[in-house]
Protein backbone atom coordinates (compact mmCIF):
# COMPACT_ATOMS: atom_id res chain seq x y z
CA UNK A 1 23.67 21.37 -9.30
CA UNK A 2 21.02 19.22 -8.05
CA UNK A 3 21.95 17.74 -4.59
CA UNK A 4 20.76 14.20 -2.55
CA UNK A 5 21.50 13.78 0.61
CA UNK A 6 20.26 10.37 1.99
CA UNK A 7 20.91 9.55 5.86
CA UNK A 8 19.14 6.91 8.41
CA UNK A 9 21.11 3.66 6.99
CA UNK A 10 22.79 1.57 9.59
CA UNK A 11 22.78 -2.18 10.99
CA UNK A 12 19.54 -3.89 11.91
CA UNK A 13 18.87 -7.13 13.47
CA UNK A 14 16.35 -8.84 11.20
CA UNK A 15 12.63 -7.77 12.08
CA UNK A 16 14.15 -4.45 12.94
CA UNK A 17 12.97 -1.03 11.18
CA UNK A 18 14.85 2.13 10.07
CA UNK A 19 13.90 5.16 8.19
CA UNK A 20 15.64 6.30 5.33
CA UNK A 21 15.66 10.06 4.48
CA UNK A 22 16.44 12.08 1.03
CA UNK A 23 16.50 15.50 1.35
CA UNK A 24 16.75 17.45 -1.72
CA UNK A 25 18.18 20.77 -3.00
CA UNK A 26 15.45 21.51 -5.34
CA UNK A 27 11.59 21.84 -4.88
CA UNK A 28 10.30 18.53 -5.01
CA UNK A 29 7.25 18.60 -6.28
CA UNK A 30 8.06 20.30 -9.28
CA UNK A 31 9.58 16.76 -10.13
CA UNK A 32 8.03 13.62 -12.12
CA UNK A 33 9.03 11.28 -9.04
CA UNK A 34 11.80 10.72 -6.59
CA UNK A 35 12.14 6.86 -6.13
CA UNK A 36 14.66 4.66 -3.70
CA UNK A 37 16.93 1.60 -5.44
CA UNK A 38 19.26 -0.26 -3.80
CA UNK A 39 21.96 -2.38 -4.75
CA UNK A 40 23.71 -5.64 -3.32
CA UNK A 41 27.34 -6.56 -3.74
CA UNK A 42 27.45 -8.45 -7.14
CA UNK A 43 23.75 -7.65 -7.69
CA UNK A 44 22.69 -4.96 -10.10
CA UNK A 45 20.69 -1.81 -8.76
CA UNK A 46 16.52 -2.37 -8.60
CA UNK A 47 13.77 -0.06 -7.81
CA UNK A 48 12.66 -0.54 -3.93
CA UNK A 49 9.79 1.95 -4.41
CA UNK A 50 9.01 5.05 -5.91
CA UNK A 51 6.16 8.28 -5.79
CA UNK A 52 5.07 10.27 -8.73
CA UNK A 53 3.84 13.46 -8.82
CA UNK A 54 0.57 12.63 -8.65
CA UNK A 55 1.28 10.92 -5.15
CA UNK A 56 0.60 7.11 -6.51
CA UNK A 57 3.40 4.69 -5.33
CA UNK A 58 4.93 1.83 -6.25
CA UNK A 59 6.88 -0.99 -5.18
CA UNK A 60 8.75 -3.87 -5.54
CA UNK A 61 7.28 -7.36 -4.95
CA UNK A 62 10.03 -8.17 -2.09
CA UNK A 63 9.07 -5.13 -0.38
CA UNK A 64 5.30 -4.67 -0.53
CA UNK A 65 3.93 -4.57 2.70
CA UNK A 66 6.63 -3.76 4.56
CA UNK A 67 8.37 -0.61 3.06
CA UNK A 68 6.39 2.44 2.70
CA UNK A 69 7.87 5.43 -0.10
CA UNK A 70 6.14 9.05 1.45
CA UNK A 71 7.22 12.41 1.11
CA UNK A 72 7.42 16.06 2.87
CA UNK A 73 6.97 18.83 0.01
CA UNK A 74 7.20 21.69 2.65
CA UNK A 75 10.81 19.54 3.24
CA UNK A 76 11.88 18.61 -0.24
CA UNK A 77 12.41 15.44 1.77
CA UNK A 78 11.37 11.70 0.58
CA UNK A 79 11.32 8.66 3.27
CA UNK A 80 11.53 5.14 3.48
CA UNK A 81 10.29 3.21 6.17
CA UNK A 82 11.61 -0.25 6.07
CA UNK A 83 9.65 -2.68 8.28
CA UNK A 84 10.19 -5.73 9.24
CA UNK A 85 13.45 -6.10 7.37
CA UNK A 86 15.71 -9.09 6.48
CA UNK A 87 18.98 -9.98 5.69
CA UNK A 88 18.36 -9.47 2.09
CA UNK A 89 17.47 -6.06 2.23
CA UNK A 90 21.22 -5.40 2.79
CA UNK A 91 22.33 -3.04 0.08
CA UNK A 92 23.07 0.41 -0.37
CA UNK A 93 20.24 2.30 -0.83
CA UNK A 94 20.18 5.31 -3.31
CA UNK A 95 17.84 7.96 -3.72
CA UNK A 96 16.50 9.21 -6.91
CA UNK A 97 14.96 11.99 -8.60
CA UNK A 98 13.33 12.07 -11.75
CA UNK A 99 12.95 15.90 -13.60
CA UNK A 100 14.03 17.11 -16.87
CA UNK A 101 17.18 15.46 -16.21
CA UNK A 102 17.92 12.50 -13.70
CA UNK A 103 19.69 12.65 -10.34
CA UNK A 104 20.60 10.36 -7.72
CA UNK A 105 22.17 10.17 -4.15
CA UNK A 106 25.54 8.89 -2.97
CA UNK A 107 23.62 6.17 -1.09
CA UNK A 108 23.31 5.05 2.36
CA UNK A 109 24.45 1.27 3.70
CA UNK A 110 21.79 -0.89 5.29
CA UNK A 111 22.78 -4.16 6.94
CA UNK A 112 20.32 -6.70 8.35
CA UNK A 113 22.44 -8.77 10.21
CA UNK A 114 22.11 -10.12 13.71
């Protein structure tokens, strides 16, 4: 059984940062991509960012420029590092990982809030 564990949620003042981690029970990158979502109260779950195998990343349009996806092979660990954040990046955030089959995190709370 596939495990993610994410850790490095917690409450931010707005402009604050905090780094999200994911580390993963299997060898990373033997995987298609690992990816973070997130998902509000009331809201449904979106894709913050994710990396593909190949190392290319993507993002969403809210968080370009200030969130950065990267990733530790030797670690089977994937980061986020959330810059300059705001209130509306409160949500759970949820790791995911992308194989044969899918798997994702139990999530970790992030609160902008001052």
């Amino acid at each position: 059984q596939v495990q993610l564990v994410e850790s490095g949620g917690g409450l931010v003042q707005p402009g604050g940062s905090l780094r999200l981690s994911c580390a993963a029970s299997i060898y990373i990158a033997s995987l298609n991509a690992m990816g973070w979502y997130r998902q509000a109260p009331g809201k449904q779950r979106e894709l913050v960012a994710v990396i593909i195998r190949g190392g290319i990343t993507n993002y969403a349009d809210s968080v370009k420029g200030r969130f950065t996806i990267s990733r530790d092979n030797a670690k089977n660990t994937v980061y986020l590092q959330m810059n300059s954040l705001k209130p509306e990046d409160t949500a759970v955030y949820l790791c995911n990982a992308r194989g044969i089959r899918e798997y994702w995190g139990q999530g970790t709370q992030v609160t902008v809030s001052s």
